[in-house]
Protein backbone atom coordinates (compact mmCIF):
# COMPACT_ATOMS: atom_id res chain seq x y z
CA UNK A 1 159.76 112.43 -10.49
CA UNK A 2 159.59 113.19 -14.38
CA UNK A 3 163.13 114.67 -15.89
CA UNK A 4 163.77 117.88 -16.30
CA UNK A 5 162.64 119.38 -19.55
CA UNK A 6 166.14 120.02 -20.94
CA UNK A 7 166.55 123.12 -23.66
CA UNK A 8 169.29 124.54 -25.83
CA UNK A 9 169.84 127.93 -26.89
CA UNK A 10 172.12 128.22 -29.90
CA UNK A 11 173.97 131.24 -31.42
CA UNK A 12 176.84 131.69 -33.55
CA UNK A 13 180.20 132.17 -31.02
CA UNK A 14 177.92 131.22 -28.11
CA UNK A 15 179.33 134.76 -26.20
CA UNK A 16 176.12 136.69 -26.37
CA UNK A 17 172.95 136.21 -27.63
CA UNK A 18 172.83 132.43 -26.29
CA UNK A 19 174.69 132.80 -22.98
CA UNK A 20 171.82 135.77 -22.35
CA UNK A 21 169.31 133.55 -23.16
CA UNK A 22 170.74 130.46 -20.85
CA UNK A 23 170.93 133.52 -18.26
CA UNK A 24 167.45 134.90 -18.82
CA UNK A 25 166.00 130.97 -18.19
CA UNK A 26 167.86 130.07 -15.44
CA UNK A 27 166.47 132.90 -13.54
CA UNK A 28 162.98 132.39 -14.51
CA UNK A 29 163.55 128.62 -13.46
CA UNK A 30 164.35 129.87 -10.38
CA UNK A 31 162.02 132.47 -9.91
CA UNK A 32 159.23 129.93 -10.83
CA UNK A 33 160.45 127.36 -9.68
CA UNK A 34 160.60 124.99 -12.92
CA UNK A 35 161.70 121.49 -13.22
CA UNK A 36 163.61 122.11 -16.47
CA UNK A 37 167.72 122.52 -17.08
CA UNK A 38 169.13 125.02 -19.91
CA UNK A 39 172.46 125.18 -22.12
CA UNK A 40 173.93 127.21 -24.94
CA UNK A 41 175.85 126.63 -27.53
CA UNK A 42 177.46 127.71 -30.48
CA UNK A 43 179.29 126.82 -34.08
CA UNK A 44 182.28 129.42 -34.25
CA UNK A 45 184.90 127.57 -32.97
CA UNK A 46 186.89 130.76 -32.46
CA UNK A 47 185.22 131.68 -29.12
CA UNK A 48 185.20 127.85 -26.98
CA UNK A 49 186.19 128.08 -23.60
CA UNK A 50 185.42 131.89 -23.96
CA UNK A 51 183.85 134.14 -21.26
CA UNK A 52 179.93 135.88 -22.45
CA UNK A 53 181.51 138.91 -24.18
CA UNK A 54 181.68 141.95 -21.74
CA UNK A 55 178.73 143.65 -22.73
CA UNK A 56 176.52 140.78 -22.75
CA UNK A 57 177.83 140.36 -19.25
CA UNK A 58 177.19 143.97 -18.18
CA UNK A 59 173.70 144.35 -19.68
CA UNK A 60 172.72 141.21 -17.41
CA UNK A 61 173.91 142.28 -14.74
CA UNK A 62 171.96 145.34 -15.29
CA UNK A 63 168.94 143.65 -15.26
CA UNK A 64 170.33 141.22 -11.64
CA UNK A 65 171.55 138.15 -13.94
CA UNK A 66 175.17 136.72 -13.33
CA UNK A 67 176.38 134.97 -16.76
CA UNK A 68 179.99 135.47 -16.05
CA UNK A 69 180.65 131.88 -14.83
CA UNK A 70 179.71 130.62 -18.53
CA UNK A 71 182.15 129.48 -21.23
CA UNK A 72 181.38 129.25 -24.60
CA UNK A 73 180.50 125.77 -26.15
CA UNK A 74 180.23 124.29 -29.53
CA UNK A 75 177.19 122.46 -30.38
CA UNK A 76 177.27 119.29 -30.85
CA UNK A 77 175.04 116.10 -31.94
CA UNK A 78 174.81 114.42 -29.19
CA UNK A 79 172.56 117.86 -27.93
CA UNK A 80 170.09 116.40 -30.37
CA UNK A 81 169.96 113.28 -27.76
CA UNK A 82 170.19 115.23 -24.61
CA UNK A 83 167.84 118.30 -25.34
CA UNK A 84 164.09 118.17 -25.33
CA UNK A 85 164.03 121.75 -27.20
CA UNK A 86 166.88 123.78 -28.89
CA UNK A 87 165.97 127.40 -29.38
CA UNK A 88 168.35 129.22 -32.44
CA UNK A 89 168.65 132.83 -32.63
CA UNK A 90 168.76 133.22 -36.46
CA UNK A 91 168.51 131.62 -39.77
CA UNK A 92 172.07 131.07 -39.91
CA UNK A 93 172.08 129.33 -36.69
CA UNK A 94 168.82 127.60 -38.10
CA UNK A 95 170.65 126.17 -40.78
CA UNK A 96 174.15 124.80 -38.46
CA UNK A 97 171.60 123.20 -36.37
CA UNK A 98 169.55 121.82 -39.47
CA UNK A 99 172.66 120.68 -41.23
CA UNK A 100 173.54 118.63 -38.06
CA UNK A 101 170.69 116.81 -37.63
CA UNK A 102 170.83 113.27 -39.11
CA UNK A 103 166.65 112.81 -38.98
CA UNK A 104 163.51 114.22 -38.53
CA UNK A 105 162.84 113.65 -35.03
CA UNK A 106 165.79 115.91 -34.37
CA UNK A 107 164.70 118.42 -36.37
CA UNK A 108 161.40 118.68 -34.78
CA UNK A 109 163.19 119.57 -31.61
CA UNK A 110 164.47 123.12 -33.13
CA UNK A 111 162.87 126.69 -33.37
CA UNK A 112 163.70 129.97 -33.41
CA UNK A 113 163.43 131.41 -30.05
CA UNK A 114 161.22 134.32 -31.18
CA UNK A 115 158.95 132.12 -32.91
CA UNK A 116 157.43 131.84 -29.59
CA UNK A 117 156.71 135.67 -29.20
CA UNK A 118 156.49 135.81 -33.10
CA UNK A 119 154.30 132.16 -34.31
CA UNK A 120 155.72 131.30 -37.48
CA UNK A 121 157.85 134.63 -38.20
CA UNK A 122 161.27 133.29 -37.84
CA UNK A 123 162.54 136.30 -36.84
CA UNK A 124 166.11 136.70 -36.01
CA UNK A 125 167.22 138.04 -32.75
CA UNK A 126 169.84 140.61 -33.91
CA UNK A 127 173.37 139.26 -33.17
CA UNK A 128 174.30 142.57 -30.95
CA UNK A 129 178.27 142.14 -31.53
CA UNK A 130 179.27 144.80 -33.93
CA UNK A 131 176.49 147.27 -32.52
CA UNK A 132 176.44 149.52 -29.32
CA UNK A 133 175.50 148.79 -26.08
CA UNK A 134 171.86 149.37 -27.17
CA UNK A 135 171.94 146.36 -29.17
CA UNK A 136 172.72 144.57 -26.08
CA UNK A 137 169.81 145.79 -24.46
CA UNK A 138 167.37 145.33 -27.05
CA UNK A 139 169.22 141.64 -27.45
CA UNK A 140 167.83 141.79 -24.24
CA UNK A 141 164.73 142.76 -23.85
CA UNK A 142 163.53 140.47 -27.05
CA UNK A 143 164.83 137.02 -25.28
CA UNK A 144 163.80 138.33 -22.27
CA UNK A 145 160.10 138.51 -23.68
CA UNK A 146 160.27 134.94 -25.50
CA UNK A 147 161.73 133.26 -22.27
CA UNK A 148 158.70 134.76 -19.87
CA UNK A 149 156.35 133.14 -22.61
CA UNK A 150 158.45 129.99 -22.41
CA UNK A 151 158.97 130.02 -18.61
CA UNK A 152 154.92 130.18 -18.41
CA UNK A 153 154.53 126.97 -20.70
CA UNK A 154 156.90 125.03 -18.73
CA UNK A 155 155.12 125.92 -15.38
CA UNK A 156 151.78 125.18 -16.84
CA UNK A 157 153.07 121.46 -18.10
CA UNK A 158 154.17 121.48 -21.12
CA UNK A 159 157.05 120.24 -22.59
């Protein structure tokens, strides 16, 4: 059997937009049934070991997702090696990951995640911290859409 198609989201303190998005794929690679793995990450060191803040937490399990069991990460560049796709949430994140990698294969590995609902827009996913619990949910809503349109690649074969 092929491996897993292995992917990386990437945020800044890897406590909400990232651990949604990890969230958000592992239940479409179960609800599909995918042969892939997922990760998150981040680069603010201030938040490792940490918890998905509260109101990430709450907002997924609004929507029947369990991220509580996740702790925060810091990327590193050995994930260049180990993940087939690494999915950033801003240009700022962009830019970490960019900065990290030492060549142009690696490079070709990143995107921003709502390039894929967005071609070519680079649009940021807004970083729902300092904002209400509606950011949370449009935080939401937005991976939730990319994901679905990644989840469907990855069932119809590609990589």
């Amino acid at each position: 059997m092929a491996q897993p198609v292995k992917i990386l989201m990437v945020c800044l303190g890897n406590i909400c937009r990232s651990p949604m998005a990890e969230g958000i794929l592992l239940a479409k690679i179960e609800k599909y049934k995918l042969h892939a793995e997922v990760d998150s990450a981040g680069f603010e060191p201030f938040h490792t070991g940490d918890a998905p803040d509260f109101r990430a937490a709450r907002t997924m399990k609004q929507h029947g997702i369990d991220i509580s069991s996740q702790r925060s990460r810091l990327f590193r560049e050995s994930d260049f090696e180990e993940f087939d796709r690494i999915y950033v949430m801003d240009n700022g994140n962009f830019n970490d990951v960019k900065s990290a990698a030492i060549n142009s294969t690696y490079l070709k590995k990143v995107d921003y995640i709502l390039n894929i609902s967005y071609p070519g827009s680079n649009k940021p996913v807004p970083d729902p911290y300092y904002g209400g619990e509606q950011g949370f949910e449009r935080t939401y809503q937005l991976l939730d859409s990319a994901i679905e349109l990644i989840a469907l690649q990855l069932r119809n074969g590609g990589k």
